[in-house]
C-alpha atoms as a PDB file:
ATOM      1  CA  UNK A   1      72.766 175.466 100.494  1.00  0.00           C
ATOM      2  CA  UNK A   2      73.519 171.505 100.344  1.00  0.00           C
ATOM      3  CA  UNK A   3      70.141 170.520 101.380  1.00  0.00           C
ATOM      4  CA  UNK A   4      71.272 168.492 104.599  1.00  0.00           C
ATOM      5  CA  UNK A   5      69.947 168.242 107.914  1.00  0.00           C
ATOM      6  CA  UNK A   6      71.942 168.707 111.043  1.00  0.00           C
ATOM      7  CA  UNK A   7      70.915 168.233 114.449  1.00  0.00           C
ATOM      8  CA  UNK A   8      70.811 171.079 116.486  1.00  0.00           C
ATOM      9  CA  UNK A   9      71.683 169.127 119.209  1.00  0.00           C
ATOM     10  CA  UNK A  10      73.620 165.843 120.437  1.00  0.00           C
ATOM     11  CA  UNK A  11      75.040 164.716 123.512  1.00  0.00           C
ATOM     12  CA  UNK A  12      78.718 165.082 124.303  1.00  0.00           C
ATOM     13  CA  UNK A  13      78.957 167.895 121.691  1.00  0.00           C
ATOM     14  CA  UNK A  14      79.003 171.790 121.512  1.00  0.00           C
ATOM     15  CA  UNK A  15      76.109 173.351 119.914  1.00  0.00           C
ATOM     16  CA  UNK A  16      78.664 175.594 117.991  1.00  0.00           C
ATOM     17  CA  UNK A  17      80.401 172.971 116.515  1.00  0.00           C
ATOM     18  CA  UNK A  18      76.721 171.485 114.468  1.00  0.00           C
ATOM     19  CA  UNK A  19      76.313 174.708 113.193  1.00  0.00           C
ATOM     20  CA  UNK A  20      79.447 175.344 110.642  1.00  0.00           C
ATOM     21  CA  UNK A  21      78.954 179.022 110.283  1.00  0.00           C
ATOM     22  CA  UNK A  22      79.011 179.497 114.020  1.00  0.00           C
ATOM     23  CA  UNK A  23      82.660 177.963 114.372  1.00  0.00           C
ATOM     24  CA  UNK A  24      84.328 180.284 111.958  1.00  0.00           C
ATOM     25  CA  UNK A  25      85.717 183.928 112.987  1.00  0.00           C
ATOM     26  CA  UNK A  26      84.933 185.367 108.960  1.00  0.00           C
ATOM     27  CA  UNK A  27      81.743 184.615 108.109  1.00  0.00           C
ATOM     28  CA  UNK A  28      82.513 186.213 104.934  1.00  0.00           C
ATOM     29  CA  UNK A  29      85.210 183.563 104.154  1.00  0.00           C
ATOM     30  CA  UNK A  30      82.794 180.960 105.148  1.00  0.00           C
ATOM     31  CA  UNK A  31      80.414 181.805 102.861  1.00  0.00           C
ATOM     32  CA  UNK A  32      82.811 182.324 100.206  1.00  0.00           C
ATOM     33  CA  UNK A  33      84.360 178.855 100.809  1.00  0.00           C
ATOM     34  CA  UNK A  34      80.892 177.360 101.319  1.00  0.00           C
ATOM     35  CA  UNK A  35      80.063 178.356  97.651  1.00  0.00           C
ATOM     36  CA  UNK A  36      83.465 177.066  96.257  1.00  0.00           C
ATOM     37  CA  UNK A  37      82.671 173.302  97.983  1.00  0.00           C
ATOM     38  CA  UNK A  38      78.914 173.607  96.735  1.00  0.00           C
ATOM     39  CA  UNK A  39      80.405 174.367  92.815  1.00  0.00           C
ATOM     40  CA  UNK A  40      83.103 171.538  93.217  1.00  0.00           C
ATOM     41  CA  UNK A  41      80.018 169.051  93.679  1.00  0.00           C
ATOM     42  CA  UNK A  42      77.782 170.525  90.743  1.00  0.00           C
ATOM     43  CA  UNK A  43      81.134 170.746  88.640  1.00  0.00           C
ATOM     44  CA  UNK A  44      82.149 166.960  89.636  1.00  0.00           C
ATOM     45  CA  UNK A  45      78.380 165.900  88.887  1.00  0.00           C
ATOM     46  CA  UNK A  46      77.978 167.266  85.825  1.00  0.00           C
ATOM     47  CA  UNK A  47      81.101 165.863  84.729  1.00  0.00           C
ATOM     48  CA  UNK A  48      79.832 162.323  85.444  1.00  0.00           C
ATOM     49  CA  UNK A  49      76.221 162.954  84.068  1.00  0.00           C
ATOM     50  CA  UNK A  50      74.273 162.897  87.322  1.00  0.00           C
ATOM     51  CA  UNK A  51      71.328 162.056  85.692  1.00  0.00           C
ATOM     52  CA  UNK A  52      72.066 159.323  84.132  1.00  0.00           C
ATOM     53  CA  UNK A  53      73.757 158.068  88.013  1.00  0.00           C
ATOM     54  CA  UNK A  54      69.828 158.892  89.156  1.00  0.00           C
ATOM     55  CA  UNK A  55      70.977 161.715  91.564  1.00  0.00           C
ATOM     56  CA  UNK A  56      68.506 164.872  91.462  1.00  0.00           C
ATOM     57  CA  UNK A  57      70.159 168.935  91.619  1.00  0.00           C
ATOM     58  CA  UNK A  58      69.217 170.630  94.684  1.00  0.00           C
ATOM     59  CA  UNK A  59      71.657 172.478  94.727  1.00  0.00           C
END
């Protein structure tokens, strides 16, 4: 949804944990929340004209 890449590994951590969706119990509510987070960010950078700050939708 954001675009980002996360490692699917690193040392010292659990796999679950780099993979969001894995580390909640409703995957429902994650999804839901998810898509609240992703239209704060598109709300917040349309309100400050992201094109004119040089930053590109992907979302």
């Amino acid at each position: 949804m954001f675009g980002l890449a996360v490692p699917a590994h690193c040392p010292g951590v659990p796999d679950d944990i780099l993979d969001p969706p894995r580390t909640w119990a409703d995957k429902t509510a994650y999804d839901a929340q998810a898509h609240r987070l992703r239209d704060l960010f598109r709300n917040n950078l349309n309100a400050h004209d992201d094109a004119a700050m040089g930053i590109k939708a992907v979302m």
